[in-house]
N, C-alpha and C. Protein backbone atom coordinates (compact mmCIF):
# COMPACT_ATOMS: atom_id res chain seq x y z
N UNK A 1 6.32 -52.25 25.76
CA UNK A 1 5.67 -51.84 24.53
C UNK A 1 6.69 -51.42 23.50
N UNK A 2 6.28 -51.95 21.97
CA UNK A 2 7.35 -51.24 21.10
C UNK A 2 6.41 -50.18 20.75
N UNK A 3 7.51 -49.16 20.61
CA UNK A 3 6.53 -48.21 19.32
C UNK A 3 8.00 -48.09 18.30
N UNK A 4 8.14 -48.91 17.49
CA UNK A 4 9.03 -48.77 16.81
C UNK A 4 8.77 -48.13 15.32
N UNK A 5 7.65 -47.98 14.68
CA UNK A 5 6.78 -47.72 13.66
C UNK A 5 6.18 -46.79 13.92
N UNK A 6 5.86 -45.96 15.09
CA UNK A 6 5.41 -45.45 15.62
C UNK A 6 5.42 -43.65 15.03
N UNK A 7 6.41 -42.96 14.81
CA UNK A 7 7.12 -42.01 14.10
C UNK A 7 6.87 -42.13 12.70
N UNK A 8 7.24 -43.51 12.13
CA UNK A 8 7.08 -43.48 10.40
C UNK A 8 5.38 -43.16 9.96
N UNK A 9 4.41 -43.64 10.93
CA UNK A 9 3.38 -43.70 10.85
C UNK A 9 2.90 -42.16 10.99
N UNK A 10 3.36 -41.17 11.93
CA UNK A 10 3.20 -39.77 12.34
C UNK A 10 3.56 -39.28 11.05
N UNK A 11 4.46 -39.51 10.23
CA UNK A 11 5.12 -38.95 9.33
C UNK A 11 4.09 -38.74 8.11
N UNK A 12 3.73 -40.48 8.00
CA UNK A 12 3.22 -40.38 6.51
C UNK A 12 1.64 -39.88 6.58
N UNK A 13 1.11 -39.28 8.05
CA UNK A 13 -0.23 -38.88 8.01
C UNK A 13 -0.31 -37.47 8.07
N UNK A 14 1.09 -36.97 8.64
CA UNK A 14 1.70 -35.81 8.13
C UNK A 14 1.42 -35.51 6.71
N UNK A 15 2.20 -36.12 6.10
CA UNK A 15 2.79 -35.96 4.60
C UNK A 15 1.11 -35.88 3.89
N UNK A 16 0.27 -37.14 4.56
CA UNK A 16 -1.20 -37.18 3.87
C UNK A 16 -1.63 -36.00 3.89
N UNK A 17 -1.91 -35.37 5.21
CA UNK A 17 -2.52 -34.26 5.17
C UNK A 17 -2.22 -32.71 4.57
N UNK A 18 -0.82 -32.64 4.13
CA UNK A 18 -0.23 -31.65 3.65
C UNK A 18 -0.57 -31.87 2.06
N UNK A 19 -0.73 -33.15 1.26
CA UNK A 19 -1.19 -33.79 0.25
C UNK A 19 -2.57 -33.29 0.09
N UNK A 20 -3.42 -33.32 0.76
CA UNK A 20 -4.71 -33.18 0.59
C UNK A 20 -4.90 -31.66 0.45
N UNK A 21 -4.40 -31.03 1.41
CA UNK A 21 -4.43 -29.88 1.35
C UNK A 21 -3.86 -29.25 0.09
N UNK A 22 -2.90 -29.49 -0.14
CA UNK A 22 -2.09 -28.89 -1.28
C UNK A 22 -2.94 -29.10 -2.87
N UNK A 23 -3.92 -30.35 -3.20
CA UNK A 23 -4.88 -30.66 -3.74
C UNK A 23 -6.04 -29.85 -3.52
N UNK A 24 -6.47 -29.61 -2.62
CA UNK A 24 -7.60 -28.64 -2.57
C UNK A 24 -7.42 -27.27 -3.08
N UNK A 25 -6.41 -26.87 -2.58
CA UNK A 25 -6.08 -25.37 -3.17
C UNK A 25 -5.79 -25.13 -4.06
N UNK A 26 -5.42 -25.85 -4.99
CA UNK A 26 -4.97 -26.22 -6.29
C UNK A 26 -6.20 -26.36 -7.41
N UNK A 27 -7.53 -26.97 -6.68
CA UNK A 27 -8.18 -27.42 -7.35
C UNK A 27 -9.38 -25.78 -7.08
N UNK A 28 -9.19 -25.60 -5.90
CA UNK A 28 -9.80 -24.27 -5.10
C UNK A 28 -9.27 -22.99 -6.45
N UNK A 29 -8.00 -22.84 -6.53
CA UNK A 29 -7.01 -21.67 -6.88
C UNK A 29 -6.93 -21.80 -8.51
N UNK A 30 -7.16 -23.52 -8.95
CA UNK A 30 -6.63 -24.08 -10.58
C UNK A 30 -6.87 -22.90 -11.57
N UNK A 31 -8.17 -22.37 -11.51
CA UNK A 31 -8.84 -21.22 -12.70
C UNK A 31 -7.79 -20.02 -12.57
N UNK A 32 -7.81 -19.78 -11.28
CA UNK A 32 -7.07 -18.33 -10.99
C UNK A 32 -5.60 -18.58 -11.81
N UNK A 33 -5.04 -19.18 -11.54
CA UNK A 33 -3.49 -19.65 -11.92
C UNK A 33 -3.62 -20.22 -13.53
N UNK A 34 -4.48 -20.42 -14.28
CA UNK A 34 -4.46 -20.79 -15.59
C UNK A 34 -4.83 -19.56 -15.98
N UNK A 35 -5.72 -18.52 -16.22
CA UNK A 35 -6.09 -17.41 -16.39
C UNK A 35 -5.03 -16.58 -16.15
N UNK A 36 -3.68 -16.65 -15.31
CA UNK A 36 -2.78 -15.82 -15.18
C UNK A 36 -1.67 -16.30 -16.31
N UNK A 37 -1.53 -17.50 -16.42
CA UNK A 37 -0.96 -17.92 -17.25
C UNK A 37 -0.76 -18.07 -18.53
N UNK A 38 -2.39 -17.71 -18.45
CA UNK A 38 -2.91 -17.65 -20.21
C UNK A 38 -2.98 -16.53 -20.88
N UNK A 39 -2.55 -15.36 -19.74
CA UNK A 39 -2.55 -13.97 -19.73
C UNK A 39 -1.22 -13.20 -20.46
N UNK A 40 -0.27 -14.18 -19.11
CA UNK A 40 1.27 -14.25 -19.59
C UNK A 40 1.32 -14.80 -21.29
N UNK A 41 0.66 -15.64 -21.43
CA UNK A 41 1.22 -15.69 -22.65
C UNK A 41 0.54 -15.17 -24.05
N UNK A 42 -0.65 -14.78 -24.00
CA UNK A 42 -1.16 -13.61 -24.72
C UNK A 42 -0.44 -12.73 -24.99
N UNK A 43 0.71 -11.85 -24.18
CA UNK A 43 1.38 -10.91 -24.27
C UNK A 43 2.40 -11.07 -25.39
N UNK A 44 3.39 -12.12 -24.60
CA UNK A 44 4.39 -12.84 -25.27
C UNK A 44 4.12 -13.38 -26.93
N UNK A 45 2.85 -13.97 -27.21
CA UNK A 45 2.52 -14.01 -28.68
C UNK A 45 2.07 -12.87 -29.53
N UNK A 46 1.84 -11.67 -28.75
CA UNK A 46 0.96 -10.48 -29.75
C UNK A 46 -0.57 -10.81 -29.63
N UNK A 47 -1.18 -11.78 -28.51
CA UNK A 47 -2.53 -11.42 -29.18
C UNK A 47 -3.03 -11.26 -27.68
N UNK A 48 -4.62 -11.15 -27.87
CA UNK A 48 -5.58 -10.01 -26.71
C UNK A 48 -6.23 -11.03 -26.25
N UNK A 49 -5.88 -11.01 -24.72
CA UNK A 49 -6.22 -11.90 -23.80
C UNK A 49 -7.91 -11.81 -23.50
N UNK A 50 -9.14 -12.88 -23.59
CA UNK A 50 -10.56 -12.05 -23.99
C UNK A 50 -10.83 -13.53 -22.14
N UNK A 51 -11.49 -12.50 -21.23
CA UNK A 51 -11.24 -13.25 -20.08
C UNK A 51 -13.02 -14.61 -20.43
N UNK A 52 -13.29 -15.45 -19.58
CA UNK A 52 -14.24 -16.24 -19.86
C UNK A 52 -15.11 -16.04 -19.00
N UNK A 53 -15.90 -16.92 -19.01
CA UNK A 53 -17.33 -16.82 -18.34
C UNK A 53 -17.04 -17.40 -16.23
N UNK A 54 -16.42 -18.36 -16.52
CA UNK A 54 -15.75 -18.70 -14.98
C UNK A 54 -14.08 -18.58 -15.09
N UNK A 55 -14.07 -18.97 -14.00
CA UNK A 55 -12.15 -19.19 -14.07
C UNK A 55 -11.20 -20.24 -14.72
N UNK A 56 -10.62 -19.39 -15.05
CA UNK A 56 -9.99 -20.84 -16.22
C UNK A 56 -10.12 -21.14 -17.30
N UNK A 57 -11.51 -20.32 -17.81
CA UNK A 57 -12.04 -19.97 -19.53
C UNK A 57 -11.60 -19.11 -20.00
N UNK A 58 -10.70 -18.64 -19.69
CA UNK A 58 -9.92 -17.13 -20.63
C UNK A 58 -9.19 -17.98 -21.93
N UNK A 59 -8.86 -17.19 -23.24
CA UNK A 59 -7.83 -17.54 -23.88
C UNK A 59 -7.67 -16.19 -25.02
N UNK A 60 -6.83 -16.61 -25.35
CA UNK A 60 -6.15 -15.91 -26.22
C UNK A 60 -6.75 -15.11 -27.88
N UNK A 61 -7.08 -14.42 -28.49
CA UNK A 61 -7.62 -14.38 -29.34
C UNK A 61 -6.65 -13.04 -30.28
N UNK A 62 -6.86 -13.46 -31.58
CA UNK A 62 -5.92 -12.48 -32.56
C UNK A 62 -6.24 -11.34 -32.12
N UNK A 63 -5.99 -10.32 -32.48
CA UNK A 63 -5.92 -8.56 -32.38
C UNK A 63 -6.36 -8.47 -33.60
N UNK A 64 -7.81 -7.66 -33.36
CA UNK A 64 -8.17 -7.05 -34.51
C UNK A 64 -7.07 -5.77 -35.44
N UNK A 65 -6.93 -6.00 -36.48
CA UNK A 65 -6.07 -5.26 -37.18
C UNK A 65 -6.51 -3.95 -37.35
N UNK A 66 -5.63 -2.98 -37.40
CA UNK A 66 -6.35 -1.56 -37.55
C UNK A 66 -6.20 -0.99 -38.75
N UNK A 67 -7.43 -0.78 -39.54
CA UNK A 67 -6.99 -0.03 -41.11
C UNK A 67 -6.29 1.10 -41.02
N UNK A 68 -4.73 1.63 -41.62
CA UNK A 68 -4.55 2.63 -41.71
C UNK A 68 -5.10 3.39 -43.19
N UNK A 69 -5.53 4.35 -42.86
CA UNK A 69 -6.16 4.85 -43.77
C UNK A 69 -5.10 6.45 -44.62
N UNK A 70 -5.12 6.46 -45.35
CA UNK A 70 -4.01 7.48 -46.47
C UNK A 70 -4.57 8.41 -46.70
C-alpha cells in the first residue's frame, strides 16, 4: 500500500478545520471587537462613543458643547 498523500491530506483537513473555526468566532465575536474598536477611536478623535441597539451598532457621535456662562 502507498500512503504517500496520506499526511498532506491530514494536514489540509487540519488547516480546514482550524479555518472554520476561526470564521465562526469571528463572525460569533465580529460585534464585540468592532464596538471595542469604535470605542478606541471615539477617544482618540474627541467625540462620545453612543453604544447601539445590537453589537456592532455603536458609533461615534460629536460631544455636546457646554455653554460657559459669565
Amino acid at each position: 500500500m502507498k500512503r504517500d498523500g496520506q499526511a498532506l491530506v491530514e494536514y489540509i483537513l487540519i488547516i480546514a478545520l482550524i479555518s472554520v473555526i476561526a470564521i465562526a468566532l469571528v463572525n460569533y465575536f465580529g460585534g464585540y471587537l468592532k464596538d471595542a474598536i469604535t470605542k478606541t477611536s471615539c477617544s482618540l478623535v474627541d467625540e462620545e462613543y453612543v453604544k447601539g441597539a445590537k453589537p456592532g451598532e455603536g458609533m461615534c457621535q460629536e460631544k455636546e458643547k457646554e455653554e460657559v456662562s459669565e
